[in-house]
N, C-alpha and C. Protein backbone atom coordinates (compact mmCIF):
# COMPACT_ATOMS: atom_id res chain seq x y z
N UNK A 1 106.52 132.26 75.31
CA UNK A 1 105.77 131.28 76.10
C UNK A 1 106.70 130.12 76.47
N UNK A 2 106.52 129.66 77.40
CA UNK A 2 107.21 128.94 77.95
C UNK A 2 106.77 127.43 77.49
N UNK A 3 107.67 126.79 77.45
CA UNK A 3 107.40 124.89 76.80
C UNK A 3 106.68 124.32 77.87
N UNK A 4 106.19 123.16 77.87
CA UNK A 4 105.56 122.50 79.14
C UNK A 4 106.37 121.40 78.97
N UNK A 5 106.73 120.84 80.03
CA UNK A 5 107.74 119.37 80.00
C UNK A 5 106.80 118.32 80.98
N UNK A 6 106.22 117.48 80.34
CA UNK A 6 105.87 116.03 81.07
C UNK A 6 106.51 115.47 82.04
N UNK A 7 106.23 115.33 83.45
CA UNK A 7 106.66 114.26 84.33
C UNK A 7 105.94 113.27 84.42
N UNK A 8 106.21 112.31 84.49
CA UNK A 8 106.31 110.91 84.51
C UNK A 8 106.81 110.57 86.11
N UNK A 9 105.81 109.59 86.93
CA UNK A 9 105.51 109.36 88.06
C UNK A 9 106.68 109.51 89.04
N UNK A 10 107.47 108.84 88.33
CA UNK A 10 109.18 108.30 88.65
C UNK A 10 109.41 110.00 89.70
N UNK A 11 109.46 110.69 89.01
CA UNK A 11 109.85 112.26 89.32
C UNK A 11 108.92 112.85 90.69
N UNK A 12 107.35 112.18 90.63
CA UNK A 12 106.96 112.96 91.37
C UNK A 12 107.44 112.14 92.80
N UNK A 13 107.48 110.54 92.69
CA UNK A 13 107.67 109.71 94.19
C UNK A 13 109.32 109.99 94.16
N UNK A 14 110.24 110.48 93.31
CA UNK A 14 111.66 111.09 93.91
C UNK A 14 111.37 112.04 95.24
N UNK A 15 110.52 113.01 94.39
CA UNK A 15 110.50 114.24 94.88
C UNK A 15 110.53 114.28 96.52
N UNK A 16 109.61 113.33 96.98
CA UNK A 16 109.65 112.83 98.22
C UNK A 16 109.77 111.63 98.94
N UNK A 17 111.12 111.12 98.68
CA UNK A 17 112.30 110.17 98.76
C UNK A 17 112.47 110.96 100.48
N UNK A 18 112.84 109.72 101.32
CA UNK A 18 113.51 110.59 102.33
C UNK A 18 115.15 109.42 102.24
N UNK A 19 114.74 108.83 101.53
CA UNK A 19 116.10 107.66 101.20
C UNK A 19 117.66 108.47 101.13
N UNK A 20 118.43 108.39 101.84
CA UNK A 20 119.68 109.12 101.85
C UNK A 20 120.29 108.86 100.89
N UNK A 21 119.98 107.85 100.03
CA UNK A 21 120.68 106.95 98.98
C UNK A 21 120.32 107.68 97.57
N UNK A 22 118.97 108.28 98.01
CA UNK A 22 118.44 108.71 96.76
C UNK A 22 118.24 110.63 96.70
N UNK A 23 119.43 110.99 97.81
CA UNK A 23 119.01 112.55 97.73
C UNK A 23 118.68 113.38 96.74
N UNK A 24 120.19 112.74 95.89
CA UNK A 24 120.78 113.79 94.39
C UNK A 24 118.79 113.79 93.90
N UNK A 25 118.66 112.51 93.61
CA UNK A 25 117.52 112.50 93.15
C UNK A 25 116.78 113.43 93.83
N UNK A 26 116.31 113.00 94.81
CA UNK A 26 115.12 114.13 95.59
C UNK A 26 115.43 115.31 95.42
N UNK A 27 116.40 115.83 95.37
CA UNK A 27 116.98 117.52 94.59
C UNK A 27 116.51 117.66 93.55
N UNK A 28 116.73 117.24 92.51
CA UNK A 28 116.76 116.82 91.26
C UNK A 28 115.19 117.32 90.63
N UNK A 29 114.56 116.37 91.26
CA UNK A 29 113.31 115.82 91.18
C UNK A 29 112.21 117.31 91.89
N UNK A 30 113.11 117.61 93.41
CA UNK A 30 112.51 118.64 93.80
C UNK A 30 112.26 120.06 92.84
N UNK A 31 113.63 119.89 91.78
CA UNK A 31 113.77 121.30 91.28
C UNK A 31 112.85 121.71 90.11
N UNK A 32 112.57 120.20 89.66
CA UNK A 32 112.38 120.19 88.43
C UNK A 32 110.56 120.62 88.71
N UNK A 33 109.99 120.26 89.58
CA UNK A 33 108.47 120.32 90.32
C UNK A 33 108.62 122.13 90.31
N UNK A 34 109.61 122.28 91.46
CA UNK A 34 109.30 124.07 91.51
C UNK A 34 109.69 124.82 90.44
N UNK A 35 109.84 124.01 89.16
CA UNK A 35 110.37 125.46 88.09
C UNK A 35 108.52 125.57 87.42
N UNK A 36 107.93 125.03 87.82
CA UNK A 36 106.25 125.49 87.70
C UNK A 36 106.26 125.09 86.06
N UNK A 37 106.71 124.90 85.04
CA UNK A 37 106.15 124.87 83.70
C UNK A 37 106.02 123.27 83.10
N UNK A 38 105.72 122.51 83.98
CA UNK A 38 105.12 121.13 84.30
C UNK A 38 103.58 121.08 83.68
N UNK A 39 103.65 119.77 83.08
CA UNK A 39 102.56 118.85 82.74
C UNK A 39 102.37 117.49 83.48
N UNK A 40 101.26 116.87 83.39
CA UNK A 40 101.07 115.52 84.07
C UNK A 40 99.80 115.16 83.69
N UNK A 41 99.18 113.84 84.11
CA UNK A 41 98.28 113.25 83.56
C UNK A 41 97.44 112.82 84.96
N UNK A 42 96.36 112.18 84.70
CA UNK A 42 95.39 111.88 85.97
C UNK A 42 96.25 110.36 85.73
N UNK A 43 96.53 109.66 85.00
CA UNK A 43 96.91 108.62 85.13
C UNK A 43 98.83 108.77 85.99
N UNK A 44 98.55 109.89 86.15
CA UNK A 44 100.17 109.72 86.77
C UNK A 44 100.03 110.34 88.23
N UNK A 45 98.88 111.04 88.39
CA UNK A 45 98.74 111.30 89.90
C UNK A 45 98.09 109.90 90.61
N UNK A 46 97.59 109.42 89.38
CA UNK A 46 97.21 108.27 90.30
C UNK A 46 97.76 107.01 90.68
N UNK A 47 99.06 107.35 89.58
CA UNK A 47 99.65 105.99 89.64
C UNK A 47 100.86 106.08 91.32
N UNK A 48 100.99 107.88 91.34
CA UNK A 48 101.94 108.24 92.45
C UNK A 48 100.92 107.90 93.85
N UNK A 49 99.59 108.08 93.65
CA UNK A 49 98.98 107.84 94.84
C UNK A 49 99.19 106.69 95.79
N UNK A 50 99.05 105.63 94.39
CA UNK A 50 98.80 104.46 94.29
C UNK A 50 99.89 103.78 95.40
N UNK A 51 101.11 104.14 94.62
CA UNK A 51 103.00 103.99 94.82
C UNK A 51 103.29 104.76 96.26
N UNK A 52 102.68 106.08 96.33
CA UNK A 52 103.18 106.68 97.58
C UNK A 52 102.63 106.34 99.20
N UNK A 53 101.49 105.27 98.50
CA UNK A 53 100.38 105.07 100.02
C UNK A 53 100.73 103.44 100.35
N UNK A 54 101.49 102.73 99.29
CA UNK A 54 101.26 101.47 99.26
C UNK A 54 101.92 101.12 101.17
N UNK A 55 101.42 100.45 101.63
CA UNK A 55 101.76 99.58 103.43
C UNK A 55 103.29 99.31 103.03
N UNK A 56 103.40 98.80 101.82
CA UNK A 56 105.43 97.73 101.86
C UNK A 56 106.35 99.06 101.36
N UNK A 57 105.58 100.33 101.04
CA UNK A 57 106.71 101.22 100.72
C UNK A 57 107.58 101.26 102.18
N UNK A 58 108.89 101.90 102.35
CA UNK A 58 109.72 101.78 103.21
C UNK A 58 108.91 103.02 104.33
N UNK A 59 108.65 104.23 103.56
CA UNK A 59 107.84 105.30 104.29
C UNK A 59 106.92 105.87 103.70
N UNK A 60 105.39 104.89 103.69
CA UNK A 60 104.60 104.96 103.17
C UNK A 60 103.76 106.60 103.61
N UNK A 61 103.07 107.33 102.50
CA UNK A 61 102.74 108.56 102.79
C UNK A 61 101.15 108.62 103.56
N UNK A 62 100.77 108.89 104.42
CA UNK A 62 99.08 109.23 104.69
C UNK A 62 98.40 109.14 103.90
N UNK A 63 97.07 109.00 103.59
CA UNK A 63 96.35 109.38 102.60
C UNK A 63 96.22 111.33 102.67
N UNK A 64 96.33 111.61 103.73
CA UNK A 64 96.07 113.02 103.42
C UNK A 64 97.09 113.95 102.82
N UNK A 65 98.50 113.41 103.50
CA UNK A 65 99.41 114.27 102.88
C UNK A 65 99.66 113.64 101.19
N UNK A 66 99.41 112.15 100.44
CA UNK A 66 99.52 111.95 99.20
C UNK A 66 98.35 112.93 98.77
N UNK A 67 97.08 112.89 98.98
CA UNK A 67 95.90 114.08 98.41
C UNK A 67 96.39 115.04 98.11
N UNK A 68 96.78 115.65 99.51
CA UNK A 68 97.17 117.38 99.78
C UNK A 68 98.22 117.17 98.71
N UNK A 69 99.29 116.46 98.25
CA UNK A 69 100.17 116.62 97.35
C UNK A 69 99.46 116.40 95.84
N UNK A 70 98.78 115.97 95.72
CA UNK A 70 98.20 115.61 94.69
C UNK A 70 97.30 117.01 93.91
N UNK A 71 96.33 117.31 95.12
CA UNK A 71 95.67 118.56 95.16
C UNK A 71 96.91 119.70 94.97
N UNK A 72 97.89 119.69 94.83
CA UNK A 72 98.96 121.04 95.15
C UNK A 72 99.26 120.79 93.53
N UNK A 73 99.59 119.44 92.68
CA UNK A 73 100.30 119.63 91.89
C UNK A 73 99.22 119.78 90.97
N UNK A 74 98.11 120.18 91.13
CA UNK A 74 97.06 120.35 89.65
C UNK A 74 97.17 121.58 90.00
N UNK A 75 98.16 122.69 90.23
CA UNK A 75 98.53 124.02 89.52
C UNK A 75 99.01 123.42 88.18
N UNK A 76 99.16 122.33 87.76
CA UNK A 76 99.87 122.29 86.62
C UNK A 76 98.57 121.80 85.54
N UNK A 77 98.92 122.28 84.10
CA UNK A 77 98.48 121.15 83.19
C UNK A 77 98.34 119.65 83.40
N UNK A 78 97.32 119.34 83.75
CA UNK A 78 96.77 117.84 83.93
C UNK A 78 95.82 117.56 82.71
N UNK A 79 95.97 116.22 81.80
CA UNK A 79 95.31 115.65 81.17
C UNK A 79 94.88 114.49 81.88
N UNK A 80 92.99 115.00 81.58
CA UNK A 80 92.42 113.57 81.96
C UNK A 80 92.82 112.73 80.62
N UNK A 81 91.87 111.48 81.46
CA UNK A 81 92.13 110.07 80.85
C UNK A 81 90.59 110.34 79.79
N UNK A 82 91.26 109.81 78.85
CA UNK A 82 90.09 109.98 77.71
C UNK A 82 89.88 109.17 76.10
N UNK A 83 88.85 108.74 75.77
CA UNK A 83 88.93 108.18 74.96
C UNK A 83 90.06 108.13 73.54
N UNK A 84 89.87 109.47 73.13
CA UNK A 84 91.47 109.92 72.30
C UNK A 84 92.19 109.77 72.99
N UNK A 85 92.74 109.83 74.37
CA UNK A 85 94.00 109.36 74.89
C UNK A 85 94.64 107.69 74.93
N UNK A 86 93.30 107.49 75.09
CA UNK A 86 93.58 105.65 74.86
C UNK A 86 94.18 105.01 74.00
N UNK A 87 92.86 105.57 72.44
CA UNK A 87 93.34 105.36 71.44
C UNK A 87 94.45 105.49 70.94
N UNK A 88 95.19 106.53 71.09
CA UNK A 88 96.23 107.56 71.06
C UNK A 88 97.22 106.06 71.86
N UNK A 89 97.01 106.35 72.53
CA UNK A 89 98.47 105.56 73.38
C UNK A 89 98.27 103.79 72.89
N UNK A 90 96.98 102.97 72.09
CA UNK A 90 97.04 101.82 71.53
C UNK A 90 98.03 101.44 70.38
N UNK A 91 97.56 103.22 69.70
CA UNK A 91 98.09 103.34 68.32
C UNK A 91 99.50 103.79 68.84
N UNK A 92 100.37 104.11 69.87
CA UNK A 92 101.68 104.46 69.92
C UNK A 92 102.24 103.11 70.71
N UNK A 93 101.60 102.73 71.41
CA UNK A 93 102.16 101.21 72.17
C UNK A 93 102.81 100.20 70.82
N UNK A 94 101.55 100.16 69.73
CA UNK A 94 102.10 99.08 68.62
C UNK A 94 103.21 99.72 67.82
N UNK A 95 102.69 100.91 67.33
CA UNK A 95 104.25 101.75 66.70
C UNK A 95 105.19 101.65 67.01
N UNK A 96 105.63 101.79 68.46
CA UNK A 96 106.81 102.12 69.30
C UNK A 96 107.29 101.20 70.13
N UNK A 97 106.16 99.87 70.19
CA UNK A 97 106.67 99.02 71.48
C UNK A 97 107.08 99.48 72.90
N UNK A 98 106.03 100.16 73.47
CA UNK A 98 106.07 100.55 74.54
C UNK A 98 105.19 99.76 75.46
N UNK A 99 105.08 99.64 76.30
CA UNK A 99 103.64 99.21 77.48
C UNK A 99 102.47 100.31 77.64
N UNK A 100 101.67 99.74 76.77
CA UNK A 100 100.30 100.50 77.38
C UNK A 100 100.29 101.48 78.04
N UNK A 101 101.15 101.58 79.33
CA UNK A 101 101.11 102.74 80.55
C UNK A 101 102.30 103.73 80.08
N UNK A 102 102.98 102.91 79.37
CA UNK A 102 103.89 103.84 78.42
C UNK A 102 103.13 104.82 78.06
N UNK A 103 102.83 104.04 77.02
CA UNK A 103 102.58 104.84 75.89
C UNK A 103 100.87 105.84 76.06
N UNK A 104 100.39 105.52 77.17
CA UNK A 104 99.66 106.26 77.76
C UNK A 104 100.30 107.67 77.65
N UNK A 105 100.87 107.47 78.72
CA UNK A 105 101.59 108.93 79.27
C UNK A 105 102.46 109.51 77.65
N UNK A 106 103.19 108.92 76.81
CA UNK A 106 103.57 109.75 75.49
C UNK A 106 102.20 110.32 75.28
N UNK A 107 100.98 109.37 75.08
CA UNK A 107 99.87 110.11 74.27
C UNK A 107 99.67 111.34 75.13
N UNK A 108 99.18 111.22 76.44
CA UNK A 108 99.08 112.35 77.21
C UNK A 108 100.10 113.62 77.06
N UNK A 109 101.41 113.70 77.39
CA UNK A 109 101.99 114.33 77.23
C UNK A 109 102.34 115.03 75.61
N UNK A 110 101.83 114.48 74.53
CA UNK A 110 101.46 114.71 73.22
C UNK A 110 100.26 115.29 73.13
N UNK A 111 99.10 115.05 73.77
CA UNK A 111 97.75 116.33 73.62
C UNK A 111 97.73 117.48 74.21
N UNK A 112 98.76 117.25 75.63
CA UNK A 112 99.56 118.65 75.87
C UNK A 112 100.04 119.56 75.66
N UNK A 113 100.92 118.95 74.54
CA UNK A 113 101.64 119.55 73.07
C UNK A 113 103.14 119.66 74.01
N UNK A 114 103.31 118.84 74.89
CA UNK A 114 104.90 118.83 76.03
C UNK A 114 105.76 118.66 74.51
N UNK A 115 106.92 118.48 74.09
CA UNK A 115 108.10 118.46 73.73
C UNK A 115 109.16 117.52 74.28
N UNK A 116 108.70 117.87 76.06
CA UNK A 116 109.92 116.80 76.72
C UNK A 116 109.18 115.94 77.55
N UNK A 117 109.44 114.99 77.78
CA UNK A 117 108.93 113.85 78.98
C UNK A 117 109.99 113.88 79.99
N UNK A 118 109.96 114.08 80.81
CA UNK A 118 110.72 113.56 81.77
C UNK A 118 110.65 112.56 82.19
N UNK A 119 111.23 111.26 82.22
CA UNK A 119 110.97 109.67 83.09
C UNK A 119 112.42 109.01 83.62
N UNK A 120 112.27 108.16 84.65
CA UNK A 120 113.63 107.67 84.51
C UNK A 120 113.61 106.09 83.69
N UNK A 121 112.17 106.10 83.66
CA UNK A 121 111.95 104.47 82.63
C UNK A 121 111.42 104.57 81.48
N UNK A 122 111.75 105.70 81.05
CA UNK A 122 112.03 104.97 79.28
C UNK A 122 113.27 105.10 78.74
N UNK A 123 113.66 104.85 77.08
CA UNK A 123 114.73 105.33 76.82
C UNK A 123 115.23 106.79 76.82
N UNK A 124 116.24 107.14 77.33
CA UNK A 124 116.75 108.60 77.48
C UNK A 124 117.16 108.88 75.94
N UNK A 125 116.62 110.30 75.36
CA UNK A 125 116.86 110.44 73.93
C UNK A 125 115.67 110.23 73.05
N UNK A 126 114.78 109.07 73.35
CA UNK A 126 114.48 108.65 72.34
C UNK A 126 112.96 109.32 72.16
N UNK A 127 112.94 109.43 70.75
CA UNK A 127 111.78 110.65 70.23
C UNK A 127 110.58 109.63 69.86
N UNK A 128 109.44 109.87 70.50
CA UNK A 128 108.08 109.42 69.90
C UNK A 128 107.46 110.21 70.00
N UNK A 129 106.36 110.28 68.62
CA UNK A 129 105.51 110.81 68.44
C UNK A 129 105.82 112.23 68.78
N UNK A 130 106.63 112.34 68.64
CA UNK A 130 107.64 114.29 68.65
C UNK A 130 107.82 114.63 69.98
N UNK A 131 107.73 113.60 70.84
CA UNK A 131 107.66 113.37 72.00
C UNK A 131 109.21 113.14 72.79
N UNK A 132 109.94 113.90 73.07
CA UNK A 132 112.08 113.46 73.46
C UNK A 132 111.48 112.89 74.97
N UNK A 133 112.44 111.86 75.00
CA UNK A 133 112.38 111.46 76.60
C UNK A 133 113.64 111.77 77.18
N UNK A 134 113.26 112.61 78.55
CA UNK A 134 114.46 112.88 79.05
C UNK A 134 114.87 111.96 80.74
N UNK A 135 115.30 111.49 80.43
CA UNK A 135 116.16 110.80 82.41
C UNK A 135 116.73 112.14 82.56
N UNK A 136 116.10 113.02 84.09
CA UNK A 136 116.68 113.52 84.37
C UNK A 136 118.24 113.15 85.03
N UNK A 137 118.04 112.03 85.75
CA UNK A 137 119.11 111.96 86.93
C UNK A 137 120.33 111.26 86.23
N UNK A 138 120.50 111.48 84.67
CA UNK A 138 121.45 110.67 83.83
C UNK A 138 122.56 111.91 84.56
């Protein structure tokens, strides 16, 4: 059986970067989406919605094509938002000193039973809650 690895928002608004500055990334980011054995959270499609539609982004996305992308990536393991998840991420925010939205997404990606996180904003390496964080684009 194959592992499930957590992305973390960072990965999904790479993915569709048209920034020339940021290709490697958008590769990167692209590859890591099509190897299919991905996890994610409702709090991270929503936070990409949020990020990918905003008016001051440089090339802000439609609402239909952020949906249609949104709708495409729940082929994957998605954890809703849920009371044990909360808790879960209160009790790892004070442990670990993370931000709330942190430590959200560890808890999430921990009821998953992921192994890896992918983010480019946390520490690279560092293990919570049996949880490794990986920066891809290190």
């Amino acid at each position: 059986m194959t592992t499930l690895r957590f992305l973390d928002t960072n990965i999904l608004l790479y993915s569709i970067s048209r920034d020339p500055a940021e290709t490697k990334k958008q590769e990167r980011a692209a590859a890591l989406i099509d190897a299919g054995n991905n996890a994610l959270s409702v709090q991270v499609l929503q936070e990409f919605y949020v990020q990918a539609t905003r008016p001051n982004r440089s090339d802000p996305l439609p609402h239909d094509i952020a949906a249609g992308l949104i709708r495409t990536w729940l082929r994957f393991k998605v954890q809703e938002i849920s009371v044990p998840i909360m808790i879960g991420a209160l009790e790892i925010k004070m442990a670990h000193v993370l931000s709330y939205w942190d430590a959200a997404i560890v808890a999430a990606a921990r009821a998953l039973g992921c192994q890896e996180l992918y983010s480019e904003d946390m520490s690279h390496g560092r293990e919570v809650e049996g949880v490794t964080i990986i920066n891809p684009f290190r």
